[in-house]
PDB file of N, CA and C in Angstrom:
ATOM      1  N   UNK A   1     124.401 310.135 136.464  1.00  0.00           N
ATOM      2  CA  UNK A   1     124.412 311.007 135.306  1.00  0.00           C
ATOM      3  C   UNK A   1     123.788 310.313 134.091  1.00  0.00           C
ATOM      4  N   UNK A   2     123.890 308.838 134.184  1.00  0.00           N
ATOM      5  CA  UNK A   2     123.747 308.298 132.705  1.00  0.00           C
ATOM      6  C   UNK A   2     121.773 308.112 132.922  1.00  0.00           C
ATOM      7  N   UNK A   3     121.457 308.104 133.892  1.00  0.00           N
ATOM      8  CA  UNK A   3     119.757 307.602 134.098  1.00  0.00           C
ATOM      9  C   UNK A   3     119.510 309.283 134.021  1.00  0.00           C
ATOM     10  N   UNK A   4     119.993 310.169 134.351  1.00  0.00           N
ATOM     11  CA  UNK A   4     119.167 311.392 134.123  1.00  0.00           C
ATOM     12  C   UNK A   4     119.036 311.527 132.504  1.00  0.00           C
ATOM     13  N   UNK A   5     120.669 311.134 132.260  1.00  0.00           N
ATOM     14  CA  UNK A   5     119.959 311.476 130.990  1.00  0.00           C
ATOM     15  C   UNK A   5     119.033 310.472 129.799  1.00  0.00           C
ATOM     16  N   UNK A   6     119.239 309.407 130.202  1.00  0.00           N
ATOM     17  CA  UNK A   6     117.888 308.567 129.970  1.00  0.00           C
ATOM     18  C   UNK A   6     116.902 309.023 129.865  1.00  0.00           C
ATOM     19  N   UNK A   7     116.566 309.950 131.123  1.00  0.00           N
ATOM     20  CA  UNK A   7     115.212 309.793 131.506  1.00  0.00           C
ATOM     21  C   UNK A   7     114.567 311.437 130.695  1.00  0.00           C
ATOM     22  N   UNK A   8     115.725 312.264 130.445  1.00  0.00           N
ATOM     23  CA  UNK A   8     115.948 313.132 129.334  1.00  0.00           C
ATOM     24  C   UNK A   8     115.568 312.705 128.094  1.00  0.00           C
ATOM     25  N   UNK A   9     115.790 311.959 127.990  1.00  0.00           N
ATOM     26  CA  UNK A   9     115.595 311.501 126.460  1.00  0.00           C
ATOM     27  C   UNK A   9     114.284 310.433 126.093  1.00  0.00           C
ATOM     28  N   UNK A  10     114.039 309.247 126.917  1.00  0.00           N
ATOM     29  CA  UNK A  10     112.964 308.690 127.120  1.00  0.00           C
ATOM     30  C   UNK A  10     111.872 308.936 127.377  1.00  0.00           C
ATOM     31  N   UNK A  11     111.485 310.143 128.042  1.00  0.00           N
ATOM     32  CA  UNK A  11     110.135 310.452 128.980  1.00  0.00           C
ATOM     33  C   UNK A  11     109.857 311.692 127.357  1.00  0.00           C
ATOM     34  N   UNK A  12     110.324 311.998 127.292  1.00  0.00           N
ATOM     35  CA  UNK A  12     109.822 312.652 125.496  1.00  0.00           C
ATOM     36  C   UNK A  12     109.445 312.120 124.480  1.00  0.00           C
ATOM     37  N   UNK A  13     110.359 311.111 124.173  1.00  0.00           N
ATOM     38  CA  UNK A  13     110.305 309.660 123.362  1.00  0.00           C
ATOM     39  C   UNK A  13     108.964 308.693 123.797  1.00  0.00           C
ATOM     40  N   UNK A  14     108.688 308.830 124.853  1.00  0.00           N
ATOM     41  CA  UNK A  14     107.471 307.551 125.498  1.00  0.00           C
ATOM     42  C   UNK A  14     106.230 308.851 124.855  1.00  0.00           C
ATOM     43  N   UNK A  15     106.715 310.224 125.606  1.00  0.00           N
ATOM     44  CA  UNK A  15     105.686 310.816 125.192  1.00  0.00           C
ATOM     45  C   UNK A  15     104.960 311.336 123.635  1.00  0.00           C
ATOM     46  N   UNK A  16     106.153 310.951 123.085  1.00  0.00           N
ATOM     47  CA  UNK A  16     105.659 311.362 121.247  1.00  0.00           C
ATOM     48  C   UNK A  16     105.285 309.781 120.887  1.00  0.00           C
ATOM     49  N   UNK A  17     105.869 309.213 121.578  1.00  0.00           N
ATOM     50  CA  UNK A  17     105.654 307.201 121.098  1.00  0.00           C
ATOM     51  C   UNK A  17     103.717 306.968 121.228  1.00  0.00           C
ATOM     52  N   UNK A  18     103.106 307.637 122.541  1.00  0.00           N
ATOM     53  CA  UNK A  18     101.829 307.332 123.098  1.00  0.00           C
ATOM     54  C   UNK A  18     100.946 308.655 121.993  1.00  0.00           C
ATOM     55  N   UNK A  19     101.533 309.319 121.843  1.00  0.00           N
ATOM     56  CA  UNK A  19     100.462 310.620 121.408  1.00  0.00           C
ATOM     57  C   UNK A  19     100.975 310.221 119.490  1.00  0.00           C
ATOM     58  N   UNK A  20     101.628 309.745 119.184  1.00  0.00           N
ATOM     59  CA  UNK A  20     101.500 309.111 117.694  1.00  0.00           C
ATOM     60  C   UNK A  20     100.775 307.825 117.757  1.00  0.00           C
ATOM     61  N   UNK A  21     100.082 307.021 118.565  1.00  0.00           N
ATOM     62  CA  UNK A  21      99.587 306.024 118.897  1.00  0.00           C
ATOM     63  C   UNK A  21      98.349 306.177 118.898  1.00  0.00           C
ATOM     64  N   UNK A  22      97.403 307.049 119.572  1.00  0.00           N
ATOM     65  CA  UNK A  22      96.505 308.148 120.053  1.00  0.00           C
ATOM     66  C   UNK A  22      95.830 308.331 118.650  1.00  0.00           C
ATOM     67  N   UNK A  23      97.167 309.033 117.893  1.00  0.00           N
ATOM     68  CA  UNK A  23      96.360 310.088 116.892  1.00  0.00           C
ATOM     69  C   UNK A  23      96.241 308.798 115.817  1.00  0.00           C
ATOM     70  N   UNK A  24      97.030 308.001 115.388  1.00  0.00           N
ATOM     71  CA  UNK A  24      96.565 307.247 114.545  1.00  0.00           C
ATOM     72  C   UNK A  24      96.233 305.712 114.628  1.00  0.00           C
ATOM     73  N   UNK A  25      95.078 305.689 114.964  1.00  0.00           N
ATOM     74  CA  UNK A  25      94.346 304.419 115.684  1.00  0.00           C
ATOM     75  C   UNK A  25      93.323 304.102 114.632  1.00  0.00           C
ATOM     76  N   UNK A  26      93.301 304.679 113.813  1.00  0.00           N
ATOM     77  CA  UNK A  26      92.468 304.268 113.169  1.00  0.00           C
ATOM     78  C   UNK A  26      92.797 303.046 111.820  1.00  0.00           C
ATOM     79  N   UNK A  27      92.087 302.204 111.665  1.00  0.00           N
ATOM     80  CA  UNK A  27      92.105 301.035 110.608  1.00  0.00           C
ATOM     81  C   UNK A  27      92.403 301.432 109.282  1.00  0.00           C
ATOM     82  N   UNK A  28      93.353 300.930 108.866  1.00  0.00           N
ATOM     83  CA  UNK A  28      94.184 300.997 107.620  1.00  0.00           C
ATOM     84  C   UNK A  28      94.090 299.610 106.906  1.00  0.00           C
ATOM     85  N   UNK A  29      94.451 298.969 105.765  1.00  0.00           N
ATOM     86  CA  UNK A  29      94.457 297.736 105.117  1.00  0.00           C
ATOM     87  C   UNK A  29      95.674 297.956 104.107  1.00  0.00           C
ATOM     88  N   UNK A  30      96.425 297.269 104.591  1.00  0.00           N
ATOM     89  CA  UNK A  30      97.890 297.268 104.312  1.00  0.00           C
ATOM     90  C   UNK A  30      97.369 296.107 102.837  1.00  0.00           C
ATOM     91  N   UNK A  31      97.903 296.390 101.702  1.00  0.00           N
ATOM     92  CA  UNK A  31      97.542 295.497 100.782  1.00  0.00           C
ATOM     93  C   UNK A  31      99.080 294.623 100.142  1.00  0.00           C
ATOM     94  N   UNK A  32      98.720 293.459 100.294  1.00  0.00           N
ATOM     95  CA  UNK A  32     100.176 292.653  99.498  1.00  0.00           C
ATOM     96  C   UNK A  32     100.410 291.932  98.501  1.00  0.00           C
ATOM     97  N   UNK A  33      98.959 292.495  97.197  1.00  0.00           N
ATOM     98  CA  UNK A  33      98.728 292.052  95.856  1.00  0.00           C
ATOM     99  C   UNK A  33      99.429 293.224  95.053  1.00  0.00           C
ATOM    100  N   UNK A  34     100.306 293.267  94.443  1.00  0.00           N
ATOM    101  CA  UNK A  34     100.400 294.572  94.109  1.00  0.00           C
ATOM    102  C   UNK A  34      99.746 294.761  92.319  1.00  0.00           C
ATOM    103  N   UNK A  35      99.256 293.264  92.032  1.00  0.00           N
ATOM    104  CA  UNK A  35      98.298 293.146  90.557  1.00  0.00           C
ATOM    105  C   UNK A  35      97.063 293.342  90.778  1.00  0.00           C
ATOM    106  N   UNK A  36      96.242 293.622  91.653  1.00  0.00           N
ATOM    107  CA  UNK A  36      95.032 293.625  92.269  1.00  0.00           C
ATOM    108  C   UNK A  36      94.316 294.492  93.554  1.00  0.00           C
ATOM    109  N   UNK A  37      94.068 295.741  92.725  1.00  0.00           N
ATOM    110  CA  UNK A  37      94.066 296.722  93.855  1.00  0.00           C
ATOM    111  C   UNK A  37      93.083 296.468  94.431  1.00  0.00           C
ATOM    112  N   UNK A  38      91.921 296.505  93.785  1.00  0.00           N
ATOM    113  CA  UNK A  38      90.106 296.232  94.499  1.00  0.00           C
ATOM    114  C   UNK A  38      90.331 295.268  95.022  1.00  0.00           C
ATOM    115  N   UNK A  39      90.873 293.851  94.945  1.00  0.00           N
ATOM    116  CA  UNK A  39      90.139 293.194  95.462  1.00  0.00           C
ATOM    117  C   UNK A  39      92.006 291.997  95.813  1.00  0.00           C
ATOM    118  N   UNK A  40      92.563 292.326  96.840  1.00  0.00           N
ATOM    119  CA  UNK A  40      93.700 292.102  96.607  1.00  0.00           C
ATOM    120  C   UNK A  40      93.445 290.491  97.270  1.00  0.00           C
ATOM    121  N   UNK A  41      94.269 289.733  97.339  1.00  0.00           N
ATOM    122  CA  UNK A  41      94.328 288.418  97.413  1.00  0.00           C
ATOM    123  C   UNK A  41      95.066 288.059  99.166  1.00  0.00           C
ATOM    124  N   UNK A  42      95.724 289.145  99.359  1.00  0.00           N
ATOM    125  CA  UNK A  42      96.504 289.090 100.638  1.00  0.00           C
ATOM    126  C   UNK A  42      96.165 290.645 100.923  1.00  0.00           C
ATOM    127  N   UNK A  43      95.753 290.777 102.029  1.00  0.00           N
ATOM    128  CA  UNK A  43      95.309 292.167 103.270  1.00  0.00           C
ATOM    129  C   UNK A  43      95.316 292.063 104.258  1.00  0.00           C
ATOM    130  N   UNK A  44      95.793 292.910 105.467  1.00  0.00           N
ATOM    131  CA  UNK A  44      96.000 292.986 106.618  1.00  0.00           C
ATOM    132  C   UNK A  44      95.231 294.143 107.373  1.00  0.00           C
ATOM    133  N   UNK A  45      94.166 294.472 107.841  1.00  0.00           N
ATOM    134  CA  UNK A  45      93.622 295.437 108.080  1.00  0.00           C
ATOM    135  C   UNK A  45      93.987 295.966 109.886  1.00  0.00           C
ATOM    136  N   UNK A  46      94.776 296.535 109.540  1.00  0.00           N
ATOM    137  CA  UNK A  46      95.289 297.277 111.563  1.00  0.00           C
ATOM    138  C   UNK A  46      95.416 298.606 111.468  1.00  0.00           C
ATOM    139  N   UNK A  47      95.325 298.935 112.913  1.00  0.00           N
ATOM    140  CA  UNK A  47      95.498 300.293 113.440  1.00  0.00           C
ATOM    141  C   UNK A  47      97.410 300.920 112.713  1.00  0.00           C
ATOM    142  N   UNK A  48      96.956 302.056 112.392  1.00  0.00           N
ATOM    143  CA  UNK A  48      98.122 302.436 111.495  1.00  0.00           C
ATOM    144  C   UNK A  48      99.389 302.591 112.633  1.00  0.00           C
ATOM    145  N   UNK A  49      99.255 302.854 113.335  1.00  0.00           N
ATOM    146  CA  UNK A  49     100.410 302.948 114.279  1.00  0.00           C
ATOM    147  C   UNK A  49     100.692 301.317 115.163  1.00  0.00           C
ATOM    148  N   UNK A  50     100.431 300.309 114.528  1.00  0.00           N
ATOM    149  CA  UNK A  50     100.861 299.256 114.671  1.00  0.00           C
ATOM    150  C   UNK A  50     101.451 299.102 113.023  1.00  0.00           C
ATOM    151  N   UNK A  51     101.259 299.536 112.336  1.00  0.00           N
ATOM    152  CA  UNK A  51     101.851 298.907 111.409  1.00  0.00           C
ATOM    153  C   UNK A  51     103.544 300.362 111.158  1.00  0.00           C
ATOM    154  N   UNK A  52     103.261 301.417 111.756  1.00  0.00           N
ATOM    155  CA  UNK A  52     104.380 302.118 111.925  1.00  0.00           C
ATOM    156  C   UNK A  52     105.308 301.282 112.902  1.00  0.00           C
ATOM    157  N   UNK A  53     104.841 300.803 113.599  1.00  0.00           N
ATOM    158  CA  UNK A  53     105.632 300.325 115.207  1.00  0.00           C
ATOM    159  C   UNK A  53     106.480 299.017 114.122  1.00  0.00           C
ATOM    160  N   UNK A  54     105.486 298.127 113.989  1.00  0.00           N
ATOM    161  CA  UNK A  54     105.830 296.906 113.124  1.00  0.00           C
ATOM    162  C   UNK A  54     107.120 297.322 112.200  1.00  0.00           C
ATOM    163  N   UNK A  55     106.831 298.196 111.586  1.00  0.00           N
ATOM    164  CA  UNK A  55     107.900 298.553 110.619  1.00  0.00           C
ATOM    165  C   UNK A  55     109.255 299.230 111.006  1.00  0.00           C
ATOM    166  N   UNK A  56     109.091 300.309 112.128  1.00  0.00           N
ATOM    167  CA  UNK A  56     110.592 300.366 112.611  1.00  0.00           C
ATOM    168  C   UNK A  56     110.990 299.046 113.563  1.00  0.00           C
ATOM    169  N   UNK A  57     110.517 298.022 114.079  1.00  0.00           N
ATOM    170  CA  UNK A  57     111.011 297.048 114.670  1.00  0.00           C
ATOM    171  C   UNK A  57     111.589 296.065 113.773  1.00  0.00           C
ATOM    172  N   UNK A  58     110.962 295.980 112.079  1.00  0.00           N
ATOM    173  CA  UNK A  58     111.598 295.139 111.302  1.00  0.00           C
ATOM    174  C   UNK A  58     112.575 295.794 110.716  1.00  0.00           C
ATOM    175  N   UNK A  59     112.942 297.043 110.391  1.00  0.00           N
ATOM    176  CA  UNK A  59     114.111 297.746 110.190  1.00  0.00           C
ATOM    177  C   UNK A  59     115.017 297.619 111.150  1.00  0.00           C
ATOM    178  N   UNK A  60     114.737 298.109 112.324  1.00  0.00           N
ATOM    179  CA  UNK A  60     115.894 297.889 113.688  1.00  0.00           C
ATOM    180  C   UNK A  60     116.644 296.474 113.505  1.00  0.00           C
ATOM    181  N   UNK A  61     115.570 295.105 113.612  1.00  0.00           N
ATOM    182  CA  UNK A  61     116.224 293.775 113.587  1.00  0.00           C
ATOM    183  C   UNK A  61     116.983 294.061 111.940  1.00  0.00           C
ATOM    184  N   UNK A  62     116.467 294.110 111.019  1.00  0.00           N
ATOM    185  CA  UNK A  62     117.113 294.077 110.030  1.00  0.00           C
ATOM    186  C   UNK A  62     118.831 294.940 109.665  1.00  0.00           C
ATOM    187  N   UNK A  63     118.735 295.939 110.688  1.00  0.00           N
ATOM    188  CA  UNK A  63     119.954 297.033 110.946  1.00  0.00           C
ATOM    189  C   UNK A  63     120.840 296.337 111.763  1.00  0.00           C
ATOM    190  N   UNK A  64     120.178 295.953 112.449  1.00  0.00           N
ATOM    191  CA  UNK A  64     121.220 294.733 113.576  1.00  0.00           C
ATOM    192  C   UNK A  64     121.879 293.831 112.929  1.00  0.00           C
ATOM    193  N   UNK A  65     121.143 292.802 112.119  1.00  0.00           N
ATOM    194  CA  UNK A  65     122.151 291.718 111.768  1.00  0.00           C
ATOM    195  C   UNK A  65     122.297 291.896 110.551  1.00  0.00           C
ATOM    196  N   UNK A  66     122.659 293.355 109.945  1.00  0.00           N
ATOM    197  CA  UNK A  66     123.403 293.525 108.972  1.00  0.00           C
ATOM    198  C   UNK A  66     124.805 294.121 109.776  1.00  0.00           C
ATOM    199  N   UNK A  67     124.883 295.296 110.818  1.00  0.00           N
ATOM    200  CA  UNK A  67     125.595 295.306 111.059  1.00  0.00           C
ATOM    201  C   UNK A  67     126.574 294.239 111.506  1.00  0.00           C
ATOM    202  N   UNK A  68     125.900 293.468 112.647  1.00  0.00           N
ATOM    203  CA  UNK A  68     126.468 291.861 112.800  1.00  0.00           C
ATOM    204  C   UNK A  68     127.091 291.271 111.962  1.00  0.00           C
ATOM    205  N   UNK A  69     126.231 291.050 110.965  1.00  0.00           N
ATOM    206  CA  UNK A  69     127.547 290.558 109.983  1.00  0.00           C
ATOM    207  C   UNK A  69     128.253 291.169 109.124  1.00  0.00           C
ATOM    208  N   UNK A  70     128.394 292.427 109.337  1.00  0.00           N
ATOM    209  CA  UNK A  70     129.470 293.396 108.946  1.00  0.00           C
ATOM    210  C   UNK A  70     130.569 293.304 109.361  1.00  0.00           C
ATOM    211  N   UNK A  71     130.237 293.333 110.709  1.00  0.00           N
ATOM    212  CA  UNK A  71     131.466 293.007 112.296  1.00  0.00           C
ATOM    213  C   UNK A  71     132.014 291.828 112.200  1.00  0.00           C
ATOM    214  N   UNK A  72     131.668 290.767 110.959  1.00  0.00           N
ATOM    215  CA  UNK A  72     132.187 289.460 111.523  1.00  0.00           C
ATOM    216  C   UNK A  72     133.753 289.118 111.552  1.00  0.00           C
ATOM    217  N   UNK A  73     134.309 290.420 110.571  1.00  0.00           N
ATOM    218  CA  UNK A  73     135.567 290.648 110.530  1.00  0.00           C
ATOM    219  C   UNK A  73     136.628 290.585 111.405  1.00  0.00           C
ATOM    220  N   UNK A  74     136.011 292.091 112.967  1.00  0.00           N
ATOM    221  CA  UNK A  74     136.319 292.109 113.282  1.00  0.00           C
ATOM    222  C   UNK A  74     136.421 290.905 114.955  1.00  0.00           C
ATOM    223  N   UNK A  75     135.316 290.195 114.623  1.00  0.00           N
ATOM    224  CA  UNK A  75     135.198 289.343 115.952  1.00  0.00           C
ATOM    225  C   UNK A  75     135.975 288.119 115.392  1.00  0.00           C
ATOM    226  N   UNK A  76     136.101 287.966 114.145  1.00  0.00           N
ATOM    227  CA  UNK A  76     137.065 286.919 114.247  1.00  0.00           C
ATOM    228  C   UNK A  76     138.646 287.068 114.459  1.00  0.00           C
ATOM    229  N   UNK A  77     139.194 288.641 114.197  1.00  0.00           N
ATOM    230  CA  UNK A  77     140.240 289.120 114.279  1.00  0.00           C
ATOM    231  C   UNK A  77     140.518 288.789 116.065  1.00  0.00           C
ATOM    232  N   UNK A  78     139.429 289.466 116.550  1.00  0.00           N
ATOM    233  CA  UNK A  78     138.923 289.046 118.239  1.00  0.00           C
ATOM    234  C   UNK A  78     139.597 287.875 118.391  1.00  0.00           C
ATOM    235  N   UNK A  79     138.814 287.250 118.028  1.00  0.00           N
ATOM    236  CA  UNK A  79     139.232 285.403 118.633  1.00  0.00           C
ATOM    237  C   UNK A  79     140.492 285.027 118.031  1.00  0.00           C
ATOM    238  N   UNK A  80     140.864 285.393 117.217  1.00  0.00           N
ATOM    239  CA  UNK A  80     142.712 284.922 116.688  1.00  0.00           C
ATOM    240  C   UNK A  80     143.700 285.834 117.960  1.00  0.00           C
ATOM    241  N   UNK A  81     143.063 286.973 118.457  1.00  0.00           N
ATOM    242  CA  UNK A  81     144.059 287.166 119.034  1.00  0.00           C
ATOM    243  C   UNK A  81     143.618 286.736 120.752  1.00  0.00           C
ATOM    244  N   UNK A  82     143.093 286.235 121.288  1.00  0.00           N
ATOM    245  CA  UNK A  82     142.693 285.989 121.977  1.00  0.00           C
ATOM    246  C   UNK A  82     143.547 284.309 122.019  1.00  0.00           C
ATOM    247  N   UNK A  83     142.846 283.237 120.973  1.00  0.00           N
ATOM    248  CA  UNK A  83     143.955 282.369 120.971  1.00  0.00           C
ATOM    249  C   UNK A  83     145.500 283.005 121.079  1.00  0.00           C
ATOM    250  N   UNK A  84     146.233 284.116 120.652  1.00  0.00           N
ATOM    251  CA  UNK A  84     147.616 284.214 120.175  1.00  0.00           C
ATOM    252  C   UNK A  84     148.079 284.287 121.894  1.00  0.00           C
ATOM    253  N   UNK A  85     147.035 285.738 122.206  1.00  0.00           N
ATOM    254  CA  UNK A  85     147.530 285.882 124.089  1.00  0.00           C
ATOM    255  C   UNK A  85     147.617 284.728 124.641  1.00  0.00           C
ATOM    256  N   UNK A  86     146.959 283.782 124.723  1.00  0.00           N
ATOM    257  CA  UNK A  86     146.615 281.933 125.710  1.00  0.00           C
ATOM    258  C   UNK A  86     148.098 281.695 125.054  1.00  0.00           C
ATOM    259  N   UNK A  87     148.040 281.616 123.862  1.00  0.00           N
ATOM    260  CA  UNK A  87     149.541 280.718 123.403  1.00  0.00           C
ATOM    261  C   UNK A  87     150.659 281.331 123.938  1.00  0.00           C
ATOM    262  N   UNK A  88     150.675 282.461 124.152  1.00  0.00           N
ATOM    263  CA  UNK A  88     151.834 283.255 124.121  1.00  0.00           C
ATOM    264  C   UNK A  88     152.218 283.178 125.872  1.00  0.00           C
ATOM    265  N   UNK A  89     150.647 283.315 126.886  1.00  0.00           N
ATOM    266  CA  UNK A  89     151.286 283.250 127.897  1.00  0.00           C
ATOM    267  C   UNK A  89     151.101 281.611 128.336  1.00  0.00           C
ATOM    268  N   UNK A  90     150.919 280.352 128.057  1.00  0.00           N
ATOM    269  CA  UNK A  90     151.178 279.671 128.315  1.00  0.00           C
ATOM    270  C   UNK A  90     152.948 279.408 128.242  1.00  0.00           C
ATOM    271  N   UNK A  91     153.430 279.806 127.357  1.00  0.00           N
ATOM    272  CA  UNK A  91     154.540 279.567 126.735  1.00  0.00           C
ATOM    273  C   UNK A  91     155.611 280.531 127.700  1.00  0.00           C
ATOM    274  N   UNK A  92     155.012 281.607 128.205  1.00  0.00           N
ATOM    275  CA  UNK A  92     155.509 282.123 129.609  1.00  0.00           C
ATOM    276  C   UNK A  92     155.674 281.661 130.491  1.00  0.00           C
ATOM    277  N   UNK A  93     154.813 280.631 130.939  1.00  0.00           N
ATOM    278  CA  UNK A  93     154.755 279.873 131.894  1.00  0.00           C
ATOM    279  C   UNK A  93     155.505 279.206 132.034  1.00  0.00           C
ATOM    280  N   UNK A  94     156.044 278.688 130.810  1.00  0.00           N
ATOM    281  CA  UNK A  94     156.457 277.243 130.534  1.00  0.00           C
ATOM    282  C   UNK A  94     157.626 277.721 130.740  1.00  0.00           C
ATOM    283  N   UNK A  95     158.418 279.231 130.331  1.00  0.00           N
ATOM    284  CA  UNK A  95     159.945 279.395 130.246  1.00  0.00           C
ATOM    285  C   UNK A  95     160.221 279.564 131.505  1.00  0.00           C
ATOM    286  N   UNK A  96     158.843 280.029 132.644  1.00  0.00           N
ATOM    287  CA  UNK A  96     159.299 280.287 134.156  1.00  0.00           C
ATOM    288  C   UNK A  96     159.476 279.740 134.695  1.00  0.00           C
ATOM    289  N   UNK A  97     158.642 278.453 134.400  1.00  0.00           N
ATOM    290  CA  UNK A  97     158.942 277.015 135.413  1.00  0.00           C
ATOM    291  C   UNK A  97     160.338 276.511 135.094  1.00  0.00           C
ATOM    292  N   UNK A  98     160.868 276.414 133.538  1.00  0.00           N
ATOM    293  CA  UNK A  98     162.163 275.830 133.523  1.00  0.00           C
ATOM    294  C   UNK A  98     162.968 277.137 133.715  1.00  0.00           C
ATOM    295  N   UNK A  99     163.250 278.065 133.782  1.00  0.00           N
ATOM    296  CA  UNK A  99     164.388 279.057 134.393  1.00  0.00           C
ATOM    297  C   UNK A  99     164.415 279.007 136.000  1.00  0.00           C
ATOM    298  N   UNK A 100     162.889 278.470 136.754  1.00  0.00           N
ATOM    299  CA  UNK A 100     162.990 278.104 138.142  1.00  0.00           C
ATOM    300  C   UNK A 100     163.666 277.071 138.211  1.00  0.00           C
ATOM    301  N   UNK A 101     163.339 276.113 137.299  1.00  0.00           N
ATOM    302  CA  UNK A 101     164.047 274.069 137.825  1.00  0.00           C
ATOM    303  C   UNK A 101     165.652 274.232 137.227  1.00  0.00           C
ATOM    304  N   UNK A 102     166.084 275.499 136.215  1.00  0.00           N
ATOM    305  CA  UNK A 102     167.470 275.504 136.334  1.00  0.00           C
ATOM    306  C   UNK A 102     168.485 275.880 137.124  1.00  0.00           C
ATOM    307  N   UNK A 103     169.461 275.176 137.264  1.00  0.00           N
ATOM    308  CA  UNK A 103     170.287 275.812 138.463  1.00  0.00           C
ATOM    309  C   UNK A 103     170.996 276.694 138.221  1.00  0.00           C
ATOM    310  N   UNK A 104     171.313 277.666 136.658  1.00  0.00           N
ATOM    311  CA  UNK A 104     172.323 278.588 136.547  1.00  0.00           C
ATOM    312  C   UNK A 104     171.518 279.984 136.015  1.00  0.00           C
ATOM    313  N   UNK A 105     170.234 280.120 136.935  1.00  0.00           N
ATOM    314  CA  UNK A 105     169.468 281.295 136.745  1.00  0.00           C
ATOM    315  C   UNK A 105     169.974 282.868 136.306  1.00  0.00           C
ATOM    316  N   UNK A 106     171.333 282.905 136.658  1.00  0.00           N
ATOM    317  CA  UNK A 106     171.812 284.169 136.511  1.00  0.00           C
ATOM    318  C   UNK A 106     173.334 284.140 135.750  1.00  0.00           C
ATOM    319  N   UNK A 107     173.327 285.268 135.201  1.00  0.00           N
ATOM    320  CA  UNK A 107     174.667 285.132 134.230  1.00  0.00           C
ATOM    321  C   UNK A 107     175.747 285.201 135.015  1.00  0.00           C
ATOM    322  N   UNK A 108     177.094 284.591 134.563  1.00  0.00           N
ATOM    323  CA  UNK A 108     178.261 284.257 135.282  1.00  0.00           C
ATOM    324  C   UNK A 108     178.732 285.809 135.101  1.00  0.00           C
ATOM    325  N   UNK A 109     179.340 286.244 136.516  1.00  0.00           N
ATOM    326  CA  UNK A 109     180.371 287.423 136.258  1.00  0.00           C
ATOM    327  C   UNK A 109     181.827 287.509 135.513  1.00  0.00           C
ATOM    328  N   UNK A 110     181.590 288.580 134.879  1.00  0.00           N
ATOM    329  CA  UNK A 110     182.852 288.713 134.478  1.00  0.00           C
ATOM    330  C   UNK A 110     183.788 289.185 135.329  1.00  0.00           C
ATOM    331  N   UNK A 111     184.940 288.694 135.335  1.00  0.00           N
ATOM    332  CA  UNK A 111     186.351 288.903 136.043  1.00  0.00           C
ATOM    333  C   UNK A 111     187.108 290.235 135.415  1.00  0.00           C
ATOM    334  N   UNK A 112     187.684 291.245 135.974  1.00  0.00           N
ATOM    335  CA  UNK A 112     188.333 292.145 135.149  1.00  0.00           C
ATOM    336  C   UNK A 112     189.867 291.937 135.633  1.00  0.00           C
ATOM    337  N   UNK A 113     190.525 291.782 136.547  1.00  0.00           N
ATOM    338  CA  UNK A 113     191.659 291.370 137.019  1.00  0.00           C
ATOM    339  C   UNK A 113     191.983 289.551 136.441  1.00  0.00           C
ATOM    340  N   UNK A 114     192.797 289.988 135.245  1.00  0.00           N
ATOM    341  CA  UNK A 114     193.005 288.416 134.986  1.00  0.00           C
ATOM    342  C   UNK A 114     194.557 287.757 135.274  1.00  0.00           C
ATOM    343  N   UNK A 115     194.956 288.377 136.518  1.00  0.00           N
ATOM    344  CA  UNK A 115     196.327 288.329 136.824  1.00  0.00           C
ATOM    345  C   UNK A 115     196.214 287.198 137.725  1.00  0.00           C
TER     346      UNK A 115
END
């Protein structure tokens, strides 16, 4: 179920990804003077749909490890309790082995006839 719908969603996606690729192939000059329009000091001249591609891939990484370290909250909350479980069942362990090596494992009965 989960690859159909992949393939639902991908094979549309590949197909608008190649035909926006297609249509804008043509040379653009990305400029990175912003005091110097004619004759800028830094230019990059590429096919415009590399510099679309370029740009949602530096947004995506940039979306990532903001979220990441958004989360760092909760992954450290993660690992405190993760140590607490180890402590907690070691310490299980520890009460089973000595309630095994004791010899009065079970509570004494009470007597109701005290005649």
């Amino acid at each position: 179920m989960k690859r159909l719908i992949a393939i639902l969603i991908l094979v549309p996606l590949a197909i608008i990804v190649v035909a926006l690729s297609v249509a804008n192939r043509h040379a653009v000059t990305l400029s990175l003077d912003p005091f110097n329009g004619e004759a800028p000091v830094l230019a990059l001249t590429m096919p415009l749909f590399v510099l679309i591609f370029a740009t949602l891939a530096v947004g995506t990484i940039i979306g990532g490890v903001a979220t990441w370290l958004g989360q760092g909250r909760w992954r450290r909350q993660a690992r405190a309790m993760k140590r607490e479980a180890r402590t907690v069942r070691r310490e299980n362990e520890q009460f089973r082995t000595v309630t095994k090596a004791s010899p009065a494992t079970t509570l004494p009965t009470v007597r109701s006839n005290a005649a």
